[in-house]
PDB file of N, CA and C in Angstrom:
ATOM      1  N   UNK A   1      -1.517 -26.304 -12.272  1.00  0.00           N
ATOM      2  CA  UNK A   1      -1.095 -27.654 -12.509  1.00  0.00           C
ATOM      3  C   UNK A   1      -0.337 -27.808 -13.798  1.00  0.00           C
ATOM      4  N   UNK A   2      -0.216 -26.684 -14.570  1.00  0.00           N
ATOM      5  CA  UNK A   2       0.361 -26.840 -15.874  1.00  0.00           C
ATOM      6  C   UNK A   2       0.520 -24.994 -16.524  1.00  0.00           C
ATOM      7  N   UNK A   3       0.937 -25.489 -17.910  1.00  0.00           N
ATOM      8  CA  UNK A   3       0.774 -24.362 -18.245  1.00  0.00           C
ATOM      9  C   UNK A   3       0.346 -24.096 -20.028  1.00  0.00           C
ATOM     10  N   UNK A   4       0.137 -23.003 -20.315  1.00  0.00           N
ATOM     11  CA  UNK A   4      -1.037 -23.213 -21.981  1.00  0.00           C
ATOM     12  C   UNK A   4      -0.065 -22.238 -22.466  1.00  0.00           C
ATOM     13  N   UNK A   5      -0.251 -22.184 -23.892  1.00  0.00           N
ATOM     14  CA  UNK A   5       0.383 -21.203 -25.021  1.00  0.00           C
ATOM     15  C   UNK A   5      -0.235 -21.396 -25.862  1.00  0.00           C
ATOM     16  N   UNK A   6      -1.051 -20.147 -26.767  1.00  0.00           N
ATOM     17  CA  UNK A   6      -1.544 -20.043 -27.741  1.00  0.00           C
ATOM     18  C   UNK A   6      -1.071 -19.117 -28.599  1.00  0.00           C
ATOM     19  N   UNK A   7      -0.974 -19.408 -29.917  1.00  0.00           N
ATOM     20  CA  UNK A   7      -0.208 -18.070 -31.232  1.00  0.00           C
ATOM     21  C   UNK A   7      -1.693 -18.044 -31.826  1.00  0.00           C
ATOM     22  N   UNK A   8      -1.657 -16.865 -31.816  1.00  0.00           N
ATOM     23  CA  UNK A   8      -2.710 -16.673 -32.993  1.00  0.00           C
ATOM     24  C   UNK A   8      -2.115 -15.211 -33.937  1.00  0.00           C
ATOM     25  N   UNK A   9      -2.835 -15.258 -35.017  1.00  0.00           N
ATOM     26  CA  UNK A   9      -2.342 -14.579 -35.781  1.00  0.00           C
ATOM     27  C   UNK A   9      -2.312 -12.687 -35.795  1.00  0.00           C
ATOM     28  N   UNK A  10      -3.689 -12.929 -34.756  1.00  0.00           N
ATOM     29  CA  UNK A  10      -4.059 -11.393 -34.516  1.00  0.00           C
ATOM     30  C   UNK A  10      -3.391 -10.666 -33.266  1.00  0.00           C
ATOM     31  N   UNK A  11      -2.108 -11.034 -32.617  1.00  0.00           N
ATOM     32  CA  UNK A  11      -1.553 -10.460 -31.857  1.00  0.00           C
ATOM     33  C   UNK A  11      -0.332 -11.179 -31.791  1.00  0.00           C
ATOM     34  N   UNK A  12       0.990  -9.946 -31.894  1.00  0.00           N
ATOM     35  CA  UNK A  12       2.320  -9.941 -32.305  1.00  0.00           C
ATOM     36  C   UNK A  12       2.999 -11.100 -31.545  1.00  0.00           C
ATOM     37  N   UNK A  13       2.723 -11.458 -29.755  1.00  0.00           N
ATOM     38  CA  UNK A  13       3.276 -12.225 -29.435  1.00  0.00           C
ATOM     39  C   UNK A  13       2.188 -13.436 -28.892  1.00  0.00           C
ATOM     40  N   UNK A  14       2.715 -14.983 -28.281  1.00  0.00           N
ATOM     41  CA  UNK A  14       2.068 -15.531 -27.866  1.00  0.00           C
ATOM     42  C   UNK A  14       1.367 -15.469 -26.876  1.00  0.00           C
ATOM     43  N   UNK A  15       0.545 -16.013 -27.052  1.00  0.00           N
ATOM     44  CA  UNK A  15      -0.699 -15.551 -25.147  1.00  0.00           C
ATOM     45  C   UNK A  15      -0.039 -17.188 -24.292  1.00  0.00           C
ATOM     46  N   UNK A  16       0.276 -16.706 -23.329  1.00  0.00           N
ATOM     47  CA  UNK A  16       0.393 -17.917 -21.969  1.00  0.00           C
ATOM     48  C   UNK A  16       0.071 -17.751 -20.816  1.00  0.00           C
ATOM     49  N   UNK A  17       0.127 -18.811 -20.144  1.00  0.00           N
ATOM     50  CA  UNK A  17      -0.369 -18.563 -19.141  1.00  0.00           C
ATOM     51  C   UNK A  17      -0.829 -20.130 -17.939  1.00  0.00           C
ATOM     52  N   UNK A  18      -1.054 -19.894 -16.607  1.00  0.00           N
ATOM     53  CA  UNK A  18      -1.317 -21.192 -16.018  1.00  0.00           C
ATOM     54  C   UNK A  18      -2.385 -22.146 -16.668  1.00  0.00           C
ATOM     55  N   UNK A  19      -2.089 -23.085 -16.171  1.00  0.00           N
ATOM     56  CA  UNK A  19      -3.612 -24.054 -15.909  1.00  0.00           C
ATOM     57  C   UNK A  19      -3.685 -24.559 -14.638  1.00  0.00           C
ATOM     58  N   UNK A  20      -5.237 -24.548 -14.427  1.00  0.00           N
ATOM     59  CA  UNK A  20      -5.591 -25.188 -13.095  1.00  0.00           C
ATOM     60  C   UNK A  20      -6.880 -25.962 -13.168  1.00  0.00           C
ATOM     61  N   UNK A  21      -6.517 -26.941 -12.204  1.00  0.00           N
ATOM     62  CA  UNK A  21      -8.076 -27.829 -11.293  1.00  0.00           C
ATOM     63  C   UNK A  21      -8.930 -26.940 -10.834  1.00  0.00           C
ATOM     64  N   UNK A  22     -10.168 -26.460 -11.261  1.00  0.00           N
ATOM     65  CA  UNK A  22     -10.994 -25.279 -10.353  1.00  0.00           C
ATOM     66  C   UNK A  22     -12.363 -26.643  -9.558  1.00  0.00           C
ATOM     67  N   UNK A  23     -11.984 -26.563  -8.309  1.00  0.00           N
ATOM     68  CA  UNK A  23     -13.756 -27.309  -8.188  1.00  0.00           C
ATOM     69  C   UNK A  23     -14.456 -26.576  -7.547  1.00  0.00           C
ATOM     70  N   UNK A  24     -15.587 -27.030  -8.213  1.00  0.00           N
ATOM     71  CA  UNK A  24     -17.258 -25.903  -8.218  1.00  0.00           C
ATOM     72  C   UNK A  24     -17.739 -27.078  -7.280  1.00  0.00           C
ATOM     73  N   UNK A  25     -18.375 -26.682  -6.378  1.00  0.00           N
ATOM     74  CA  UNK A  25     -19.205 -27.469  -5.064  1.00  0.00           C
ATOM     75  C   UNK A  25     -20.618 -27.912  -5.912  1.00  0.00           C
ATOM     76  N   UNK A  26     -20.567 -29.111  -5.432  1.00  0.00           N
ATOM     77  CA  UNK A  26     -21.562 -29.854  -6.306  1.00  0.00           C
ATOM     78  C   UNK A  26     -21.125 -30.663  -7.391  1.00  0.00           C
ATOM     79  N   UNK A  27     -19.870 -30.300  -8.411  1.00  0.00           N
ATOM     80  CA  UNK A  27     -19.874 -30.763  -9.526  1.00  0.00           C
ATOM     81  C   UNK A  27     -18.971 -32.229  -9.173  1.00  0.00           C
ATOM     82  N   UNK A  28     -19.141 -32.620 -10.243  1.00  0.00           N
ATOM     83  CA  UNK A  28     -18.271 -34.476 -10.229  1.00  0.00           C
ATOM     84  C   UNK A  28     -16.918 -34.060 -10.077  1.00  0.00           C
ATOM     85  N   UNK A  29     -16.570 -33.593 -11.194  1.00  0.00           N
ATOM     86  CA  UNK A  29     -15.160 -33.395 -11.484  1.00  0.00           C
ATOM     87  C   UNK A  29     -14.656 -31.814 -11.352  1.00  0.00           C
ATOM     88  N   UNK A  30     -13.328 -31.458 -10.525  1.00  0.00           N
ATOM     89  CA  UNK A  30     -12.955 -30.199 -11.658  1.00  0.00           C
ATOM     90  C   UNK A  30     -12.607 -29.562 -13.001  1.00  0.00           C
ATOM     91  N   UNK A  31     -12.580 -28.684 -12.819  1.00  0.00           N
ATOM     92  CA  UNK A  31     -12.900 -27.698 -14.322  1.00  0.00           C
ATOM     93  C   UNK A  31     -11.112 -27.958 -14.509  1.00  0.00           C
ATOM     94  N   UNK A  32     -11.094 -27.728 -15.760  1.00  0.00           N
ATOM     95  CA  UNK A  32      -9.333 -27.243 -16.621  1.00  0.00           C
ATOM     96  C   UNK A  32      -9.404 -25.966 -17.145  1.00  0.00           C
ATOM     97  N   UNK A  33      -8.999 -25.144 -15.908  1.00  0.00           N
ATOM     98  CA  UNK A  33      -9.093 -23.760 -16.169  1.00  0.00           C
ATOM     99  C   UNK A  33      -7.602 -23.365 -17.223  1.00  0.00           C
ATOM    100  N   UNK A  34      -7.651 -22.080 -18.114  1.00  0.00           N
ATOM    101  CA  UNK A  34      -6.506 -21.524 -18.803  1.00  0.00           C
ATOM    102  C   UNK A  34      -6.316 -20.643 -18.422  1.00  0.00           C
ATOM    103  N   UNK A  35      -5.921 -19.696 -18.184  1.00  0.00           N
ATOM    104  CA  UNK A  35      -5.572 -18.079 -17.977  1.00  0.00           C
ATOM    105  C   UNK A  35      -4.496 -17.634 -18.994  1.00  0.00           C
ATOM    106  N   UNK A  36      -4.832 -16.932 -20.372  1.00  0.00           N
ATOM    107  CA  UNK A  36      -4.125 -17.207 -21.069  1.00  0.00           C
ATOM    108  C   UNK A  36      -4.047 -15.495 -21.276  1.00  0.00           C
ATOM    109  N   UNK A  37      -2.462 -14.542 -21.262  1.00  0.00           N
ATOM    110  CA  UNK A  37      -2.619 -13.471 -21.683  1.00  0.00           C
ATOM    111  C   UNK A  37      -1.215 -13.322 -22.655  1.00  0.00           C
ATOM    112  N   UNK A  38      -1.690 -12.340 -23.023  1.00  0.00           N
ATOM    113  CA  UNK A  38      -0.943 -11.730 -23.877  1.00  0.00           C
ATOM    114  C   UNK A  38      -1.144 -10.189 -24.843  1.00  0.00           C
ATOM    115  N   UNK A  39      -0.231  -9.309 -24.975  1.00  0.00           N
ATOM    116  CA  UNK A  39      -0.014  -7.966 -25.133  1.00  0.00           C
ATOM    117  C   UNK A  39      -1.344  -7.336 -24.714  1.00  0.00           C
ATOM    118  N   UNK A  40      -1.779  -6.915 -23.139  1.00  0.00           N
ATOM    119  CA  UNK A  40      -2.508  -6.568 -23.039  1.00  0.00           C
ATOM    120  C   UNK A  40      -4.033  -7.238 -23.153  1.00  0.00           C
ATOM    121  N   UNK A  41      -4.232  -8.476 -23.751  1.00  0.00           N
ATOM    122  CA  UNK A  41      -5.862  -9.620 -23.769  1.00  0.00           C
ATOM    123  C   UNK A  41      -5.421 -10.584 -22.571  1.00  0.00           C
ATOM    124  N   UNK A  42      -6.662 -10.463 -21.895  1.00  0.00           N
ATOM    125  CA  UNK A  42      -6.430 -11.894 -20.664  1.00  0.00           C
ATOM    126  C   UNK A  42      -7.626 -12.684 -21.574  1.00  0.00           C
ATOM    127  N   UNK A  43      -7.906 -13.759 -21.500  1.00  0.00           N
ATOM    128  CA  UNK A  43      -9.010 -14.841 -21.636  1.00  0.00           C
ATOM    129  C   UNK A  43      -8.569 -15.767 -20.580  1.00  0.00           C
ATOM    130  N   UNK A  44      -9.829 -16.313 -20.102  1.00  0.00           N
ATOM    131  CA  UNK A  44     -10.045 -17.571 -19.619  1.00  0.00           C
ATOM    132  C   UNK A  44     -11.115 -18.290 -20.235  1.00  0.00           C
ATOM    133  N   UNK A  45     -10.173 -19.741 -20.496  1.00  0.00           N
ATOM    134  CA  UNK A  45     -11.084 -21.101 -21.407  1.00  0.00           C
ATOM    135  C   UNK A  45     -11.363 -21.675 -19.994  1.00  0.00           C
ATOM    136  N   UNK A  46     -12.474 -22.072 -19.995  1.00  0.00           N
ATOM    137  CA  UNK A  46     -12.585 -23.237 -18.749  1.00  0.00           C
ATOM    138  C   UNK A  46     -13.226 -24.369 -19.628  1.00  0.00           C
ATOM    139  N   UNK A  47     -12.782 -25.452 -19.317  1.00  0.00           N
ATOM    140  CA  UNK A  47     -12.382 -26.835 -19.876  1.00  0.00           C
ATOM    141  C   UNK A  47     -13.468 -27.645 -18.791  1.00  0.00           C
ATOM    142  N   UNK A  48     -14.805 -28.278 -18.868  1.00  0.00           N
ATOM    143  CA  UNK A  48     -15.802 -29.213 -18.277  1.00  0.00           C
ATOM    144  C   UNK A  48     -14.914 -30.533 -17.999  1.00  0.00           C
ATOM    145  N   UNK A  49     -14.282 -31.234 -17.086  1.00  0.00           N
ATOM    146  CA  UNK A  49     -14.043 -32.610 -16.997  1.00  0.00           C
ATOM    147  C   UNK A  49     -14.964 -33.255 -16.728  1.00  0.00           C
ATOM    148  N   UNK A  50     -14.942 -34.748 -17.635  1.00  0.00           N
ATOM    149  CA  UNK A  50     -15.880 -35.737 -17.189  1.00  0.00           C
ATOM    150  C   UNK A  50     -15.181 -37.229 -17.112  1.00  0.00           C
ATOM    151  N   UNK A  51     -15.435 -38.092 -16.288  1.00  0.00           N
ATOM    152  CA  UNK A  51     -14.341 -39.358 -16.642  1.00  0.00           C
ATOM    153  C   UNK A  51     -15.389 -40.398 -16.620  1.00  0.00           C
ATOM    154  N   UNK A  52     -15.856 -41.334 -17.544  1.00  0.00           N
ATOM    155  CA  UNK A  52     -16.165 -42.204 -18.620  1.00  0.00           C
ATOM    156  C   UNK A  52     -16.119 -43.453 -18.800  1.00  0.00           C
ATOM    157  N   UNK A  53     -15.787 -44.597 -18.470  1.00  0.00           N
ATOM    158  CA  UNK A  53     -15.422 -45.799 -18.327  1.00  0.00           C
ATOM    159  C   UNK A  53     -13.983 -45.794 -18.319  1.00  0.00           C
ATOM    160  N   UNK A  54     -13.299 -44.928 -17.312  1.00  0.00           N
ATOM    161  CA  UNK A  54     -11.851 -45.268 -17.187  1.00  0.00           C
ATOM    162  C   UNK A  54     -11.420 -43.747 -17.804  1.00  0.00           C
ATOM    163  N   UNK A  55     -12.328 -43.380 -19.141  1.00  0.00           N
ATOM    164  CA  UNK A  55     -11.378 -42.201 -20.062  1.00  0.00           C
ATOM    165  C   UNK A  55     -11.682 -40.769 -18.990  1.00  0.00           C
ATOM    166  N   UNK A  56     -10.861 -40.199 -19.165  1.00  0.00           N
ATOM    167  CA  UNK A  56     -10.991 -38.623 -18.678  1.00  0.00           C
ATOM    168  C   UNK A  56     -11.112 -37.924 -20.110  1.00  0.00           C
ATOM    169  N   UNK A  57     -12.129 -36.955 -20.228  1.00  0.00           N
ATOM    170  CA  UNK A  57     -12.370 -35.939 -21.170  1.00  0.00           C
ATOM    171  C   UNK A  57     -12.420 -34.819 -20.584  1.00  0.00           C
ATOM    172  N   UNK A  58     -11.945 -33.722 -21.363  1.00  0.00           N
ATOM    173  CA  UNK A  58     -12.213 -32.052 -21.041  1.00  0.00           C
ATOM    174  C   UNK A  58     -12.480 -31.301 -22.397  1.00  0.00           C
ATOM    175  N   UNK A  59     -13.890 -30.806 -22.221  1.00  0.00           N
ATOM    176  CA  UNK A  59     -14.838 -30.167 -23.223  1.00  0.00           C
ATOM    177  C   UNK A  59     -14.518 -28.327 -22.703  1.00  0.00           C
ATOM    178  N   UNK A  60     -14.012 -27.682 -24.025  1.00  0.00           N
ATOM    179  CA  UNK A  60     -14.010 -26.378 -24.284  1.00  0.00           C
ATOM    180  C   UNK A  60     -15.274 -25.983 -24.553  1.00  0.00           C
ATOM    181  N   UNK A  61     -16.837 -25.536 -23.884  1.00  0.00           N
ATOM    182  CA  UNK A  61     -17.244 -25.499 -24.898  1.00  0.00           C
ATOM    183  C   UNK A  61     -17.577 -24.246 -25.974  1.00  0.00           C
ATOM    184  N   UNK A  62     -16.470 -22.955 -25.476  1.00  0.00           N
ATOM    185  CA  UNK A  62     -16.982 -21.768 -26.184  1.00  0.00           C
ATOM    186  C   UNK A  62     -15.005 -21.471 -25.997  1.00  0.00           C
ATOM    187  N   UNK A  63     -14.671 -20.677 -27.216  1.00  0.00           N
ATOM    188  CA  UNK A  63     -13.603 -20.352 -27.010  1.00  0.00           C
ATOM    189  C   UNK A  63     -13.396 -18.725 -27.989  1.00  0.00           C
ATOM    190  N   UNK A  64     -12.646 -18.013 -27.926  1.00  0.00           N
ATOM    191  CA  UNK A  64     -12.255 -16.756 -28.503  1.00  0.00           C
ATOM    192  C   UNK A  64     -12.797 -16.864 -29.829  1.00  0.00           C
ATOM    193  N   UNK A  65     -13.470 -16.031 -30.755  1.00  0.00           N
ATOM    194  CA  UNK A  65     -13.068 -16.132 -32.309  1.00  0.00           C
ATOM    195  C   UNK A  65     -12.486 -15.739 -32.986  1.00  0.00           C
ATOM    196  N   UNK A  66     -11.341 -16.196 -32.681  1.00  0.00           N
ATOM    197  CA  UNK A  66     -10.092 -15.846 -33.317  1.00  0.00           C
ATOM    198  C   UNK A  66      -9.507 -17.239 -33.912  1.00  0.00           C
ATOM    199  N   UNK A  67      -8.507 -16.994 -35.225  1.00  0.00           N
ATOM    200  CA  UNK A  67      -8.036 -17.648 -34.860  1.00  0.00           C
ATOM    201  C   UNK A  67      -6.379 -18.450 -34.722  1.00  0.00           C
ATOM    202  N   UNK A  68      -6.492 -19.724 -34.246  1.00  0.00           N
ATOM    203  CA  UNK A  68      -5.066 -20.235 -33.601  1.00  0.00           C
ATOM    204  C   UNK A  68      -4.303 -20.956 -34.234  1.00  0.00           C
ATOM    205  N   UNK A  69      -3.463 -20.916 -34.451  1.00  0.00           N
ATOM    206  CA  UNK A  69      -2.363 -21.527 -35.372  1.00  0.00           C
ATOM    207  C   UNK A  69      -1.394 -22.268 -34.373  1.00  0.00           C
ATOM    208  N   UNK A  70      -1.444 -22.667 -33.445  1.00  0.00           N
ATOM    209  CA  UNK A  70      -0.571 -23.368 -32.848  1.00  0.00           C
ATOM    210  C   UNK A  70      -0.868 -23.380 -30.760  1.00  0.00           C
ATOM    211  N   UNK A  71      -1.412 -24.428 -30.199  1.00  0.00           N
ATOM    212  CA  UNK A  71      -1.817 -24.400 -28.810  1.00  0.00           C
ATOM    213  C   UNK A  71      -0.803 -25.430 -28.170  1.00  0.00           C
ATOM    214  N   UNK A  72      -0.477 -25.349 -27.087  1.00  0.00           N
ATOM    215  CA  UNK A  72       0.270 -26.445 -26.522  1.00  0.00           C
ATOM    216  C   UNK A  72      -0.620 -26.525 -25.176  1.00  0.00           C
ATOM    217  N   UNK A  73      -0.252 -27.558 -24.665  1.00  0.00           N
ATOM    218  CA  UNK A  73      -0.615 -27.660 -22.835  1.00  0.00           C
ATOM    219  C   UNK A  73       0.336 -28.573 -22.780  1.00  0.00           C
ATOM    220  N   UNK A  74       1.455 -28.096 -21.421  1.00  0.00           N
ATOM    221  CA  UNK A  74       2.027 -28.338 -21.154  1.00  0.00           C
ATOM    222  C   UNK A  74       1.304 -28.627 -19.426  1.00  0.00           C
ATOM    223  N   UNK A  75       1.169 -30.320 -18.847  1.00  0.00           N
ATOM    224  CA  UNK A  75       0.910 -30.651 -17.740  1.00  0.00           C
ATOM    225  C   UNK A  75       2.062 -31.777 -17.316  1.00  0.00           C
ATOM    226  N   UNK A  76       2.032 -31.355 -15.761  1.00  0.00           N
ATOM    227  CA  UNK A  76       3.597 -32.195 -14.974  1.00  0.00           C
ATOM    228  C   UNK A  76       3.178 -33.786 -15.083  1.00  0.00           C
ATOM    229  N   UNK A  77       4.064 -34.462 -15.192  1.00  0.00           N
ATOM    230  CA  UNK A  77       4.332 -36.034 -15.496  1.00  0.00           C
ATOM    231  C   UNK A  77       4.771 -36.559 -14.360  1.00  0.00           C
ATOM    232  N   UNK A  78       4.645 -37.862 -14.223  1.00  0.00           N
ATOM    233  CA  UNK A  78       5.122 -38.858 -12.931  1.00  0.00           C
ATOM    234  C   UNK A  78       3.937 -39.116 -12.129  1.00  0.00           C
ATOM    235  N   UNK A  79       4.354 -40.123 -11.219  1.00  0.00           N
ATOM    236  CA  UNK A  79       3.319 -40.523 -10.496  1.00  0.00           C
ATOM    237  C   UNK A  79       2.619 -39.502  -9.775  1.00  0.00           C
ATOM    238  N   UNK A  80       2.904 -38.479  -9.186  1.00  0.00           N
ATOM    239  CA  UNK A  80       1.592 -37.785  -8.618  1.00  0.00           C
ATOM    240  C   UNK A  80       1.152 -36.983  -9.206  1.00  0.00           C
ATOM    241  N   UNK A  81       1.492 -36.748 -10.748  1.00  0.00           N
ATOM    242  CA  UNK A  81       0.558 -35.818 -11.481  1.00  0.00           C
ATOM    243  C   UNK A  81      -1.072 -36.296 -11.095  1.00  0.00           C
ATOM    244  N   UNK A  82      -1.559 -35.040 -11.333  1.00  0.00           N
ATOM    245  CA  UNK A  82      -2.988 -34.759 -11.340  1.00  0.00           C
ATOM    246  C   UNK A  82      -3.846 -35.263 -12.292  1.00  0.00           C
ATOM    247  N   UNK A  83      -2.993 -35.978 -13.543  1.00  0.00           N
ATOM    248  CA  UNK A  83      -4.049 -36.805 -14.249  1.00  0.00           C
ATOM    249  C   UNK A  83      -2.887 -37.600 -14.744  1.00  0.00           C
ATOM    250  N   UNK A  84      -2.053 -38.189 -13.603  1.00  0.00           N
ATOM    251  CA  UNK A  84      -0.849 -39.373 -14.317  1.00  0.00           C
ATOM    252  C   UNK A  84      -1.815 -40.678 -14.485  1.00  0.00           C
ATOM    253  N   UNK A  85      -1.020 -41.347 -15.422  1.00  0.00           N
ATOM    254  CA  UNK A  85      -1.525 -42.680 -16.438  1.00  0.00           C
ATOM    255  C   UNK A  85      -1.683 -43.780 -15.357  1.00  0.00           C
ATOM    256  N   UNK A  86      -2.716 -44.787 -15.862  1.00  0.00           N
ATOM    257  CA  UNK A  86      -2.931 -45.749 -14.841  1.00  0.00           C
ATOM    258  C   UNK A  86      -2.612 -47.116 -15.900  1.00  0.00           C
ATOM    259  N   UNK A  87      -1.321 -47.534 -15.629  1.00  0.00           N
ATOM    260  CA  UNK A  87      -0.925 -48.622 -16.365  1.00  0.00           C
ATOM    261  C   UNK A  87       0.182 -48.001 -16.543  1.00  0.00           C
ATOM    262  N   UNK A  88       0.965 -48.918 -17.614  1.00  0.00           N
ATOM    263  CA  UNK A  88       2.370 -48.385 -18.841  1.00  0.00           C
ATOM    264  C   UNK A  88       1.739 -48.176 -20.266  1.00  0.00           C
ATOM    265  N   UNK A  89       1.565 -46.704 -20.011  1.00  0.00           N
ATOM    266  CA  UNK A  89       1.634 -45.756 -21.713  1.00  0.00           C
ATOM    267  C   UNK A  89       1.958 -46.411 -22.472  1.00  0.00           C
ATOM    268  N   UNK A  90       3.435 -47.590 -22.557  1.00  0.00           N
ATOM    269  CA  UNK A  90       4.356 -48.108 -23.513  1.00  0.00           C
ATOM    270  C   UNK A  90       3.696 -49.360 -24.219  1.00  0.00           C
ATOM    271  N   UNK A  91       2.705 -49.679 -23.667  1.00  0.00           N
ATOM    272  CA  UNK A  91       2.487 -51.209 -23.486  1.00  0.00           C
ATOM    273  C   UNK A  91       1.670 -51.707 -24.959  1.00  0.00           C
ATOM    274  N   UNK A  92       1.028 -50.309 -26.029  1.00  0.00           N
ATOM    275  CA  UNK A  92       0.791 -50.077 -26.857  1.00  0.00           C
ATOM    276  C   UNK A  92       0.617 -48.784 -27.498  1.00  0.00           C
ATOM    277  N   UNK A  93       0.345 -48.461 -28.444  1.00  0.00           N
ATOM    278  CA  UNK A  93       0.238 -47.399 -29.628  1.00  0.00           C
ATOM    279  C   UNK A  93      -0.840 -46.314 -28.854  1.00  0.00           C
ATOM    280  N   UNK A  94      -0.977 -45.041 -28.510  1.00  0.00           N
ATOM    281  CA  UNK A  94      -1.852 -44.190 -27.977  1.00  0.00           C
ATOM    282  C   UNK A  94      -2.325 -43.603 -29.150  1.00  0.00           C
ATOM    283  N   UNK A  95      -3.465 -42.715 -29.166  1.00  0.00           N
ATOM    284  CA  UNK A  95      -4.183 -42.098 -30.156  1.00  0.00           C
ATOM    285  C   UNK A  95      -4.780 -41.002 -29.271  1.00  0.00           C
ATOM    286  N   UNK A  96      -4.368 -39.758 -30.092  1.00  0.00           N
ATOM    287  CA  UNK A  96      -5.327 -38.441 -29.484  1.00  0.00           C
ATOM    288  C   UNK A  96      -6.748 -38.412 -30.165  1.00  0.00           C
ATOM    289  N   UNK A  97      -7.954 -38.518 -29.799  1.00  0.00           N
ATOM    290  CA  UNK A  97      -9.110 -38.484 -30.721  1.00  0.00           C
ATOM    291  C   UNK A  97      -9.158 -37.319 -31.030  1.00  0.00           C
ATOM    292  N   UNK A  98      -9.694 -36.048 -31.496  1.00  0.00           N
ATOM    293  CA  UNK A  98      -9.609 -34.713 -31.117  1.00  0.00           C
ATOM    294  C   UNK A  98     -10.674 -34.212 -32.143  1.00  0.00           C
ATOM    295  N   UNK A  99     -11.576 -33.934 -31.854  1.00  0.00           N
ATOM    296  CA  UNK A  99     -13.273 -32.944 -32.724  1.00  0.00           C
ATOM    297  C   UNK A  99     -13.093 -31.435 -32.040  1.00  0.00           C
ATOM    298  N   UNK A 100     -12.843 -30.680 -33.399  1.00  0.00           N
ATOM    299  CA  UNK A 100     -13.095 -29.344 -33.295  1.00  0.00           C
ATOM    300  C   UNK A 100     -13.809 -28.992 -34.447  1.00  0.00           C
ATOM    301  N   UNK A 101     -14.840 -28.597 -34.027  1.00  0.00           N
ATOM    302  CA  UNK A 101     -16.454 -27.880 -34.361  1.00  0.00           C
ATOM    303  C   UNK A 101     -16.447 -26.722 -34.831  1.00  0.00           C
ATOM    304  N   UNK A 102     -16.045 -25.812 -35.631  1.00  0.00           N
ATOM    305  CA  UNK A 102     -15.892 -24.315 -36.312  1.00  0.00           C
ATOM    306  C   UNK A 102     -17.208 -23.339 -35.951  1.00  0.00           C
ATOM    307  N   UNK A 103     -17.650 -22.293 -35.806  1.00  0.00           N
ATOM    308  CA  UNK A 103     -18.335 -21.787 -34.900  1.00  0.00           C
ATOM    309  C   UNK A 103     -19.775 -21.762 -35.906  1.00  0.00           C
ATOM    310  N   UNK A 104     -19.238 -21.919 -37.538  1.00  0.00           N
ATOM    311  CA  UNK A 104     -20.578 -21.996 -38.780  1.00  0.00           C
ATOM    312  C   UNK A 104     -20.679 -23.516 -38.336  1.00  0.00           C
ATOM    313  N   UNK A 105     -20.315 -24.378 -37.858  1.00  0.00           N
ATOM    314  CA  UNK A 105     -20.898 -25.676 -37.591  1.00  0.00           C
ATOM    315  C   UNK A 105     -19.970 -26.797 -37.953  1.00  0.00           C
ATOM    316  N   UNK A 106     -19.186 -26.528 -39.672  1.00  0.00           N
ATOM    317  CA  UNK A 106     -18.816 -27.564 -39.824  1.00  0.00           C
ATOM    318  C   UNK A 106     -17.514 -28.286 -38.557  1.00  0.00           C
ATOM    319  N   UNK A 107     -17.107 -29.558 -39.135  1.00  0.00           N
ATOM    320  CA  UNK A 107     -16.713 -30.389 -37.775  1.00  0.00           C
ATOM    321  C   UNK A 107     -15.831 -30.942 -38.275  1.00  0.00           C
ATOM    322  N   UNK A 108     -14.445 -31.000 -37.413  1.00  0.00           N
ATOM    323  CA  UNK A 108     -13.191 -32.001 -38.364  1.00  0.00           C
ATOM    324  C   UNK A 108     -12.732 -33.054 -36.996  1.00  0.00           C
ATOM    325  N   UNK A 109     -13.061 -34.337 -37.244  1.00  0.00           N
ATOM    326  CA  UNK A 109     -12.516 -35.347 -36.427  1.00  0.00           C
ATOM    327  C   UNK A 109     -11.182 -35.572 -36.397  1.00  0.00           C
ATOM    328  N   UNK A 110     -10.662 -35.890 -35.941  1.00  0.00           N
ATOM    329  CA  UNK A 110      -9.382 -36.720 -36.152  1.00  0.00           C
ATOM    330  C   UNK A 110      -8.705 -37.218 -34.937  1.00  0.00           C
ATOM    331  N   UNK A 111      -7.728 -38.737 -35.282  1.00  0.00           N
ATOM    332  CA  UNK A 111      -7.181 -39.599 -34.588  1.00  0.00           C
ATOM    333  C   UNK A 111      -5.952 -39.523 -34.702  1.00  0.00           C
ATOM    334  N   UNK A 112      -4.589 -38.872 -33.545  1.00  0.00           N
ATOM    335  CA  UNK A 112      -3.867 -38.840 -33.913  1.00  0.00           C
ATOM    336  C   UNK A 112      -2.706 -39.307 -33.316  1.00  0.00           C
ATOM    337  N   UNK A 113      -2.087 -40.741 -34.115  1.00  0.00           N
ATOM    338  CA  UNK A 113      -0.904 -41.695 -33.233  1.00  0.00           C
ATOM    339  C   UNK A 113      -0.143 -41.169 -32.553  1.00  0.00           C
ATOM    340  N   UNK A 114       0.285 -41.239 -31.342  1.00  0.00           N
ATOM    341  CA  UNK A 114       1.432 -41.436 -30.979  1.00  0.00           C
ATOM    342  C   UNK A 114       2.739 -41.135 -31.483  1.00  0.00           C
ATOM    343  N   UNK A 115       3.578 -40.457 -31.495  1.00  0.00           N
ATOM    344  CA  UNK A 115       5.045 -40.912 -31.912  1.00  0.00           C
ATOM    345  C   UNK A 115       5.871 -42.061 -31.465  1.00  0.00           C
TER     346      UNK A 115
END
């Protein structure tokens, strides 16, 4: 349904690779799978969806320890995307919330506008 890129510092080129909807029988939602390789390392992140009073979330909750200096996800836009917007995006200011947890514990929040 998309596709991921990660740089990290410990291997010469970037790791990429698909993303997908995985559903597990039984569960609410599907998973946000990664398949991310590069020079020889495959990883797969699988991403928990949960949707919330309207919000959709996807929880990493274990990832490589390494680390990343730059991730993208790139997912398709327009009305039949797989998680297209319900309303007009435009209609006000968006905010990414985004908590990443360091593996000694400490925790950095942040809210981040829109362009």
């Amino acid at each position: 349904m998309g596709t991921a890129t990660a740089v990290t510092p410990v291997l010469p080129h970037p790791m990429t690779g698909p993303a997908y909807l995985v559903s597990h029988g039984g569960a609410a939602f599907p998973d946000l799978d990664l398949v991310l390789e590069g020079d020889g390392v495959r990883i797969i992140l699988v991403g928990n969806t949960d949707i919330k009073n309207g919000i959709t979330t996807t929880t990493f909750a274990s990832s490589p320890d390494v680390p990343v200096s730059s991730f993208v996800l790139k997912l398709p836009t327009g009305p039949h995307s797989a998680l297209a917007a319900n309303g007009n995006l435009c209609a006000s200011k968006l905010v990414l919330p985004t908590t990443i947890t360091a593996r000694t514990a400490p925790r950095s929040n942040r809210t981040r506008p829109s362009p």
